[in-house]
Protein backbone atom coordinates (compact mmCIF):
# COMPACT_ATOMS: atom_id res chain seq x y z
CA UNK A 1 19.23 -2.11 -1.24
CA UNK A 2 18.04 -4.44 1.82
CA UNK A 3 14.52 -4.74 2.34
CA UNK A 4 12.72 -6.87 4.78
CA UNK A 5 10.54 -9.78 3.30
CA UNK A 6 7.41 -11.09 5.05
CA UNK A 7 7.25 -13.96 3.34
CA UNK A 8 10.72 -15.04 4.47
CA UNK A 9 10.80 -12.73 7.78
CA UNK A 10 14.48 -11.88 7.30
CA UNK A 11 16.29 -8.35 5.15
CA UNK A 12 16.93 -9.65 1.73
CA UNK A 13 18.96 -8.08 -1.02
CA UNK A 14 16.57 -6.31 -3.06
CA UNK A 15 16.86 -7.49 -6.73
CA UNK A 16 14.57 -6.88 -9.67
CA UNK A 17 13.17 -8.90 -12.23
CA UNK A 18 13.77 -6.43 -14.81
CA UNK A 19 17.18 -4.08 -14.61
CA UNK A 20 16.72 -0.57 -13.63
CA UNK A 21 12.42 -1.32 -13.09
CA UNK A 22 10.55 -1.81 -10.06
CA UNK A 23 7.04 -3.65 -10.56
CA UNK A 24 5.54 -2.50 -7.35
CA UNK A 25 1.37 -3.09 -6.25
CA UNK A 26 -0.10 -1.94 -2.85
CA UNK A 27 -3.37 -2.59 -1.77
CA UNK A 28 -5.62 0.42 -1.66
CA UNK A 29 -8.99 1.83 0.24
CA UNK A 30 -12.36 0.41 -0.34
CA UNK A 31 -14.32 3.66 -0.49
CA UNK A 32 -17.29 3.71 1.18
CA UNK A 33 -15.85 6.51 3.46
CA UNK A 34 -13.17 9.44 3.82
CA UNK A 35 -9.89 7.71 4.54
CA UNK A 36 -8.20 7.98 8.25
CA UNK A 37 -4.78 8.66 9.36
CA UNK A 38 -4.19 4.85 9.68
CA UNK A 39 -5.07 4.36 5.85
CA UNK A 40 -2.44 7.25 4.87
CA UNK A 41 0.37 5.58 6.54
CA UNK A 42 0.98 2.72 3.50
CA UNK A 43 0.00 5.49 1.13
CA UNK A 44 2.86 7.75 2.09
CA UNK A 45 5.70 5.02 3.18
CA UNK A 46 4.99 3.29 -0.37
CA UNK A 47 4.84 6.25 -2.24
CA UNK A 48 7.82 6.95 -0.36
CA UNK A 49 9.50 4.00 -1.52
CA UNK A 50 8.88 4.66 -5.07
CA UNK A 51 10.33 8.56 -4.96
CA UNK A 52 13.22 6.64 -3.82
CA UNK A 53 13.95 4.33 -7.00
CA UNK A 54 13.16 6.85 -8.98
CA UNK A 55 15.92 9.18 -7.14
CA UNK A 56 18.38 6.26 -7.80
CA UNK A 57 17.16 6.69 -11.41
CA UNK A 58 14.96 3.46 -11.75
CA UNK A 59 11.61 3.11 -13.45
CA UNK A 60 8.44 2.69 -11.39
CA UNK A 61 5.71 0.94 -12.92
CA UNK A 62 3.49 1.65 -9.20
CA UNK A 63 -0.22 0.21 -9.13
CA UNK A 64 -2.60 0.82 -6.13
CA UNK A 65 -6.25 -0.28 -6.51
CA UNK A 66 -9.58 1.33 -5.33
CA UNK A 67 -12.13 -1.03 -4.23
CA UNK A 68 -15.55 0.49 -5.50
CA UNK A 69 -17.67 -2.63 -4.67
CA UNK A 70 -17.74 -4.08 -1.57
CA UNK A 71 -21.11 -4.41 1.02
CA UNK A 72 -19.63 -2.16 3.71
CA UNK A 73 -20.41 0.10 -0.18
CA UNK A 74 -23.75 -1.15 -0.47
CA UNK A 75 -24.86 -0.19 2.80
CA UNK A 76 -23.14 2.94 2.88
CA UNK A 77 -25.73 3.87 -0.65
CA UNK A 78 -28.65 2.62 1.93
CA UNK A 79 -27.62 5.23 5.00
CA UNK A 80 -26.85 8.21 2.05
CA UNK A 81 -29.68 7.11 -0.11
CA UNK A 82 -27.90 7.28 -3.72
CA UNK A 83 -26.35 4.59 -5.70
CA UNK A 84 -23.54 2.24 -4.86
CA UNK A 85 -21.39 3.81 -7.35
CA UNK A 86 -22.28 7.60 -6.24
CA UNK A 87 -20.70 6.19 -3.39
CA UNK A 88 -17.64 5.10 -4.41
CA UNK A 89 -17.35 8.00 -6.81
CA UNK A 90 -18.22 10.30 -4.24
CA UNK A 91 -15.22 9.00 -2.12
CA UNK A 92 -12.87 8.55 -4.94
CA UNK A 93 -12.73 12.15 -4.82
CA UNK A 94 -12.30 12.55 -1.34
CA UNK A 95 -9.23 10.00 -1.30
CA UNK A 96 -7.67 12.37 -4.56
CA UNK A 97 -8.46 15.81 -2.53
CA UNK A 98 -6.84 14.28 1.14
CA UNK A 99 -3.79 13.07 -0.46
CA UNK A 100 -2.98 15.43 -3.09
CA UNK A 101 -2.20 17.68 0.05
CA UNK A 102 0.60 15.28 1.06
CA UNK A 103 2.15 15.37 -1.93
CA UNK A 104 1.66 12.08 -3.51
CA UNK A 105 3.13 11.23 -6.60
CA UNK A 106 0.98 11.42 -9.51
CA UNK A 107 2.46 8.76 -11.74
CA UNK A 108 0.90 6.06 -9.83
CA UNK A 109 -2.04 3.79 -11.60
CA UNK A 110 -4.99 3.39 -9.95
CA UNK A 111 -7.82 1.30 -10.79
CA UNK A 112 -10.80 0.06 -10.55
CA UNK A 113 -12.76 -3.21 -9.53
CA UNK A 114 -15.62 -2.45 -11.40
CA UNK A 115 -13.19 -1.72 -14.51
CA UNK A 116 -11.98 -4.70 -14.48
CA UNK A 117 -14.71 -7.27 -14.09
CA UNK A 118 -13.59 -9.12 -16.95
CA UNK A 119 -10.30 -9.86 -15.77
CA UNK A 120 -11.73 -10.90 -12.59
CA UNK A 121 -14.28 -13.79 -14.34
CA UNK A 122 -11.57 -14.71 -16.09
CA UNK A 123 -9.09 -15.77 -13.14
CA UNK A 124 -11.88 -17.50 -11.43
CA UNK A 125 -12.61 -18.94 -14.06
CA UNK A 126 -9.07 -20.63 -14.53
CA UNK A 127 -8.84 -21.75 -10.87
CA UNK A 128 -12.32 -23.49 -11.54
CA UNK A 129 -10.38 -25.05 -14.57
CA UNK A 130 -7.24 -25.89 -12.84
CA UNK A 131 -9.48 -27.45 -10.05
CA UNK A 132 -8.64 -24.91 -7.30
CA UNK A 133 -12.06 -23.46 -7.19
CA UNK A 134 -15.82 -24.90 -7.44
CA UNK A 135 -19.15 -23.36 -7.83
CA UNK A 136 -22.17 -23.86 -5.55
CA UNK A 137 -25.73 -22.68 -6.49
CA UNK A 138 -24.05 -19.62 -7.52
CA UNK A 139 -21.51 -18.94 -5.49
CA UNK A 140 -17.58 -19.46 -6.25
CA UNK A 141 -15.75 -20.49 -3.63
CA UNK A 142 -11.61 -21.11 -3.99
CA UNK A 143 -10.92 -24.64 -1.86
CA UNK A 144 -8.30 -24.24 0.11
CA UNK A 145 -7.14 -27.64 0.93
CA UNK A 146 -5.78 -27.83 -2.94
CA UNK A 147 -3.05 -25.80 -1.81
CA UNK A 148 -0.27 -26.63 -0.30
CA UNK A 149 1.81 -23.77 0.96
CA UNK A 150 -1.38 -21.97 2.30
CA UNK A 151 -0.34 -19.99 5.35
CA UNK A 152 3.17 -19.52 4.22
CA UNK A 153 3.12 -15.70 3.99
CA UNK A 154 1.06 -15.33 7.77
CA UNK A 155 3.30 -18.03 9.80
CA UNK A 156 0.13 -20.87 9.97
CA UNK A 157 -1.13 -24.05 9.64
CA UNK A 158 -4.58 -24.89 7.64
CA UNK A 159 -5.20 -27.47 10.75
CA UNK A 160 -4.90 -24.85 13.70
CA UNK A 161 -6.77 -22.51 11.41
CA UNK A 162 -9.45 -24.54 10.94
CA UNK A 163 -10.24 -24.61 14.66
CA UNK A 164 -10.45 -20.58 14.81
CA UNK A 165 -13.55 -19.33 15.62
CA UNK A 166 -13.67 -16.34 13.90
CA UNK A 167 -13.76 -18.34 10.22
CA UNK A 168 -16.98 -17.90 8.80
CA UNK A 169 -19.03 -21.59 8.22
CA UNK A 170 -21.38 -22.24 5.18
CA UNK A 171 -23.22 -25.18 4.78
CA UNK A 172 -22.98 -25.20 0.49
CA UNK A 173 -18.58 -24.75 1.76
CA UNK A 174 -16.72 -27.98 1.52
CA UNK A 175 -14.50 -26.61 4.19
CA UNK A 176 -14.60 -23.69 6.75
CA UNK A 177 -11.55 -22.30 5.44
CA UNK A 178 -12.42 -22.09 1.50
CA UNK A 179 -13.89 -18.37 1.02
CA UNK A 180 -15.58 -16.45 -1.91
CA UNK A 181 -14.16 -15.50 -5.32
CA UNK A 182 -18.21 -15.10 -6.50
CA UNK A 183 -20.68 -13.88 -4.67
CA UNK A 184 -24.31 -14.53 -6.17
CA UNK A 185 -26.84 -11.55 -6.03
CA UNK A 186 -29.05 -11.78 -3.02
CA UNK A 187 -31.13 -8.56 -2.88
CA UNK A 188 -33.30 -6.86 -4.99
CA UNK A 189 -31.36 -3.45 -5.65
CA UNK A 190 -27.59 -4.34 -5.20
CA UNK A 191 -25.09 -4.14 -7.75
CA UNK A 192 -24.57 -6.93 -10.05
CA UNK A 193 -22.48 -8.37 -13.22
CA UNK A 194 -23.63 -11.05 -15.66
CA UNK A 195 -21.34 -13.83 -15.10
CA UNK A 196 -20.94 -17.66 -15.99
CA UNK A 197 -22.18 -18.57 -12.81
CA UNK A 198 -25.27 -16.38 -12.51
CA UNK A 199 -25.71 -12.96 -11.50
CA UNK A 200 -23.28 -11.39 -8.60
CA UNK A 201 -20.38 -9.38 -7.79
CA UNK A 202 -16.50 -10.69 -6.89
CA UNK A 203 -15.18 -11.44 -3.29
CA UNK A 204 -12.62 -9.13 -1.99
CA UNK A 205 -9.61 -10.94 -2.48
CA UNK A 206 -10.24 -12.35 -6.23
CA UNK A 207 -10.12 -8.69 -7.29
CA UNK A 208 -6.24 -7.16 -6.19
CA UNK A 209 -4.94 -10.94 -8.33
CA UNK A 210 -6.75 -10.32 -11.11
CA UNK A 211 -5.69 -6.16 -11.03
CA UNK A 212 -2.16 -7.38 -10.38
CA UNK A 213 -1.84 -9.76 -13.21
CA UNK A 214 -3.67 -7.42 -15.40
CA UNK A 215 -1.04 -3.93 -14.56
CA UNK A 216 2.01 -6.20 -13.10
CA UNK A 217 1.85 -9.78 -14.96
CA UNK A 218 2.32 -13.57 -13.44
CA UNK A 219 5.60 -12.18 -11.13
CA UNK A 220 6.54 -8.44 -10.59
CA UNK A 221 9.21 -7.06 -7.62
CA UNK A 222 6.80 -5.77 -4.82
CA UNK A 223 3.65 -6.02 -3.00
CA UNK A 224 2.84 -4.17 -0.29
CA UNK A 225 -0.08 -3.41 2.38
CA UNK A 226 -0.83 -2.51 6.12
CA UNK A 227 -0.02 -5.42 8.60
CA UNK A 228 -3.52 -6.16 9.18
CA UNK A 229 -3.39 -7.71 5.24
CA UNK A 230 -1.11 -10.15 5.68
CA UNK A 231 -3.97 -12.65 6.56
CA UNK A 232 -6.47 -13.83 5.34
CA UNK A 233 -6.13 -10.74 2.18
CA UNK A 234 -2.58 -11.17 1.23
CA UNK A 235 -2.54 -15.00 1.93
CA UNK A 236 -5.75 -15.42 0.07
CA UNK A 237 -4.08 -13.10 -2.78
CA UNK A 238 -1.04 -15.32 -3.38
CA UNK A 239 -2.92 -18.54 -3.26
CA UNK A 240 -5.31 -17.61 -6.13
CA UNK A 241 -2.66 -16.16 -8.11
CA UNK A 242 -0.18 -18.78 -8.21
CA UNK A 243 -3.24 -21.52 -8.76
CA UNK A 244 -4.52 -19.50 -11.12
CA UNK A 245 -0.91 -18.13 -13.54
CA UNK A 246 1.82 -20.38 -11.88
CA UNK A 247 4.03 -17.76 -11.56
CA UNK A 248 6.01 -16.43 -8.02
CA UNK A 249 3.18 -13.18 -8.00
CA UNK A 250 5.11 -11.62 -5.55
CA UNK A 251 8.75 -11.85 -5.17
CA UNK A 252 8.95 -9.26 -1.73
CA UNK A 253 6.12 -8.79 0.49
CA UNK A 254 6.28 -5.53 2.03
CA UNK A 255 4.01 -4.52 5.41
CA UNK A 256 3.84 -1.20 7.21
CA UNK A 257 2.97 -1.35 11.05
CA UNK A 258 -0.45 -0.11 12.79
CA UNK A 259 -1.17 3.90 13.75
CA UNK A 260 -1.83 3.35 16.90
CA UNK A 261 -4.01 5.36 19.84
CA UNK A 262 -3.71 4.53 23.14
CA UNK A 263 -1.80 1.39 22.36
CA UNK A 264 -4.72 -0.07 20.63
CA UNK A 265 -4.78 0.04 16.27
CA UNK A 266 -6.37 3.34 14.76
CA UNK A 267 -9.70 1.72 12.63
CA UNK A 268 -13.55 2.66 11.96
CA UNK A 269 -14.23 -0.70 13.62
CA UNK A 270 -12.75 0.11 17.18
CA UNK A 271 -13.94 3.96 16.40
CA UNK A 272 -10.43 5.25 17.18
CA UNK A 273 -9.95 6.83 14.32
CA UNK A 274 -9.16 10.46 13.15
CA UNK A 275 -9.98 11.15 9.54
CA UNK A 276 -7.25 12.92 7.62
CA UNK A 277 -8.99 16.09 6.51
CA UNK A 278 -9.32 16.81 9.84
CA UNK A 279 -5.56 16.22 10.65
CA UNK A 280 -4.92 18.26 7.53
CA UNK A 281 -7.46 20.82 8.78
CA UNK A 282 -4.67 21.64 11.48
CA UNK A 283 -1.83 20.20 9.96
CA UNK A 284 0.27 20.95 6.71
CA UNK A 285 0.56 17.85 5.06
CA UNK A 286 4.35 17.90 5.23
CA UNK A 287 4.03 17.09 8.33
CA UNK A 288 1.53 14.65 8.32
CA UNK A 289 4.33 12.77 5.97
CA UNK A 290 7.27 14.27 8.50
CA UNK A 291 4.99 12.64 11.46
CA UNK A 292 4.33 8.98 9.53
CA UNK A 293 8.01 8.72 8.42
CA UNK A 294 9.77 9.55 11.63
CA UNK A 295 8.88 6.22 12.64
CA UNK A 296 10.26 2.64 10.53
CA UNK A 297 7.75 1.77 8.55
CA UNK A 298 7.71 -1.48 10.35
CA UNK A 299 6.92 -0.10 13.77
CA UNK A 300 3.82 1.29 15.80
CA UNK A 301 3.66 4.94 15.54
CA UNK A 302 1.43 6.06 18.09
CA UNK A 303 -0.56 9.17 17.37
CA UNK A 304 -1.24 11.97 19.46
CA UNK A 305 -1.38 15.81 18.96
CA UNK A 306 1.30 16.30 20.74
CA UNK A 307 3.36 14.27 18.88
CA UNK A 308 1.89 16.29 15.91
CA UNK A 309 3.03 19.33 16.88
CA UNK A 310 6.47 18.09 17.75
CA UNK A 311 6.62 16.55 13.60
CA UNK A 312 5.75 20.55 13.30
CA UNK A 313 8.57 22.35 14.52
CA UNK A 314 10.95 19.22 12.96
CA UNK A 315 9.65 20.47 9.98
CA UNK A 316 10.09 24.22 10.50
CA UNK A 317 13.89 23.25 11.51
CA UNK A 318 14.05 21.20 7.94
CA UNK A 319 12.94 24.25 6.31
CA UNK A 320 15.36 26.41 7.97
CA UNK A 321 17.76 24.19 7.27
CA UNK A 322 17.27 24.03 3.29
CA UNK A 323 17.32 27.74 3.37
CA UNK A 324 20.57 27.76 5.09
CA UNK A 325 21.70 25.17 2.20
CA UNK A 326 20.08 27.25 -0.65
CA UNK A 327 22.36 30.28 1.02
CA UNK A 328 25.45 28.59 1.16
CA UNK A 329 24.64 26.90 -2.55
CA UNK A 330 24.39 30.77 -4.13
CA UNK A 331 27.56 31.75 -2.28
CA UNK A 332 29.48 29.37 -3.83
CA UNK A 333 27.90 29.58 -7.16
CA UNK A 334 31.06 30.71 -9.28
CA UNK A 335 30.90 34.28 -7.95
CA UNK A 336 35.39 34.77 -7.25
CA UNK A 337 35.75 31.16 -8.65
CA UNK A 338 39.21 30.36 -9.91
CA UNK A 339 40.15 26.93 -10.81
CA UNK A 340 36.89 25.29 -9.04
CA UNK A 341 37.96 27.13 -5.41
CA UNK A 342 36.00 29.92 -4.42
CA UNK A 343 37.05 31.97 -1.05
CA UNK A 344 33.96 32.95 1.18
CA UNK A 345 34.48 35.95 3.56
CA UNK A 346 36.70 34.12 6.34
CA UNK A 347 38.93 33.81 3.50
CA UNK A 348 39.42 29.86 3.28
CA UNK A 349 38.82 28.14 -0.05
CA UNK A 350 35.43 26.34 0.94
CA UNK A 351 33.83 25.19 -1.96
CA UNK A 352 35.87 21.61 -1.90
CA UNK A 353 35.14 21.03 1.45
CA UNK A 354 31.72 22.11 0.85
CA UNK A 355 31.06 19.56 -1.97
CA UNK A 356 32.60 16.58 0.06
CA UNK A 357 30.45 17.78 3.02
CA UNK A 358 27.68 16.98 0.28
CA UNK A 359 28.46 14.15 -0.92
CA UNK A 360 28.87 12.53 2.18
CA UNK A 361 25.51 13.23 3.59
CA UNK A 362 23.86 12.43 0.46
CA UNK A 363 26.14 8.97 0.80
CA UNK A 364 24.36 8.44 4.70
CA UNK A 365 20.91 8.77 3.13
CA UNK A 366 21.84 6.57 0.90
CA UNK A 367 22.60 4.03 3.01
CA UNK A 368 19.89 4.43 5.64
CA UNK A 369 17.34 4.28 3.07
CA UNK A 370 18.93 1.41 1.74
CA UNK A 371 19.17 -0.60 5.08
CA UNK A 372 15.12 -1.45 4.71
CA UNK A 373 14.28 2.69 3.88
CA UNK A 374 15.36 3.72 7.64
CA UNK A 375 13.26 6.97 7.20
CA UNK A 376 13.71 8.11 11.07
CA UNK A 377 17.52 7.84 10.74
């Protein structure tokens, strides 16, 4: 299987660490709110993706995280008036209810952040040891400069990053670029963990190294993500991991393209967006999966309810299809068979051809979903 690598930007031969076992993470939803059709795209191509190796009869150890402290959280429990975690709770459940209707495997693991505090003091703890990471009046902050191949994943340079305006400057940083693995408690009311450094909560990228290492360990096969992770998440991600363990982390990077509308990305921010329970209040979610993979995973999709309804009667034709199949499969289920031939009514043996018919299209999906899972074709 060829699948195309971020980090290099070229198809690579997909090879495992372990034989026959695919060590796979993907970044998942920081619930503060129901998820929208732009979120559901890396849930379906990766889930996708793992149906896949296990058709070809590999394990899937599959981890996708929930985010279930964040401030977009926090002030979401100010609006509602309950608790930071009856947020995220209260979301949790909506994420479980919108994509068990499209048919997501079960198997995969998903936790926590605020399960797995521990693990998260612990790595930032080790890149304050290993001199990657320093502590001012209670905030952690990893320093950037220490390392070397920063950038490497996105395609850029510390230098011209440094000059972008949109990177947030703090007087107690030692650099504009260096960003927050701690995050001391400022307000009376937020949540809050005891930690060597004073009370707080961890930044958002500390927490998918720490879940990875924990579920994964030092290297495992796959990560994956929307586009818009690549930087500074993913970049962040791989620096704090490999100054932290040493190991490769990730050895493929894997990054679905944008849902777009109108051209422009499908997000709360740009309030674009259309929230899946209300696709899947007029859709079946086979064909909000038909819709999402009809498109490379690497590619726009833009969305529209036309296009919708067009994924609908694809489907319908599928179906039809697969009854046709299921027909043809009873006909020539050993009813008249002699010798592994059996004659249907037009009186030609048919089963043979039948079978090689088959396996050959079985042999083309195969190979499309091996040429970088080619879902359209």
């Amino acid at each position: 299987m060829k699948l195309y690598n971020t980090m290099t930007n070229k198809i690579e031969e997909f090879k495992t660490i372990e034989e026959n076992k695919v060590k796979m993470y993907v970044c998942g939803p920081t619930v503060y709110n129901y998820i929208h059709l732009g979120n559901a795209r890396p849930i379906v191509v990766f889930d996708t993706l793992a149906r896949y190796f296990k058709y070809k009869g590999m394990e899937v150890d599959y981890v996708q995280n929930f985010t279930d402290v964040d401030d977009k959280i926090i002030n979401r429990s100010i609006e509602e008036g309950i608790s930071a975690s009856e947020v995220s709770e209260k979301y949790i459940k909506c994420f479980f209810e919108d994509i068990n209707r499209l048919n997501i495997l079960e198997s995969v693991k998903r936790p926590k952040v605020t399960e797995n505090m521990a693990e998260i003091i612990e790595i930032i703890q080790k890149l304050i040891d290993n001199g990657f990471a320093y502590e001012k009046d209670g905030d952690v902050y990893f320093e950037v400069k220490k390392y070397k191949d920063y950038g490497k994943l996105s395609n850029q340079k510390i230098e011209e990053l440094e000059l972008g305006a949109r990177i947030d400057v703090s007087e107690i940083k030692k650099n504009p670029m260096d960003f927050a693995l701690w995050k001391k408690k400022k307000k009376e009311g937020e949540p809050f963990w005891e930690s060597p450094w004073g009370q707080g909560r961890p930044g958002w990228h500390i927490e998918c190294s720490a879940m990875a290492k924990k579920y994964l360990g030092d290297t495992f096969d796959i990560h994956g993500g929307g586009q818009d992770l690549v930087f500074p998440h993913h970049e962040n991600e791989i620096a704090q991991s490999k100054c932290a363990y040493h190991g490769n982390f990730a050895n493929y990077w894997l990054h679905n393209g944008f849902i777009q509308v109108n051209g422009d990305k499908m997000s709360k921010s740009l309030g674009n967006f259309f929230l899946l329970r209300e696709i899947l209040g007029k859709f079946p979610g086979n064909v909000v999966r038909l819709f999402i993979l009809g498109t490379h995973y690497r590619k726009p999709i833009n969305f529209s309810m036309d296009n919708m309804e067009d994924s609908r009667k694809t489907l319908k034709n599928i179906i039809t299809s697969m009854n046709n199949f299921s027909e043809i499969i009873e006909k020539f289920s050993g009813k008249g068979s002699h010798e592994g031939k059996v004659s249907d009514n037009t009186g030609n043996n048919g089963i043979n051809e039948f079978k090689e018919k088959v396996n050959e299209l079985d042999k083309k999906f195969m190979e499309a979903m091996d040429e970088d899972m080619n879902t359209p074709q």
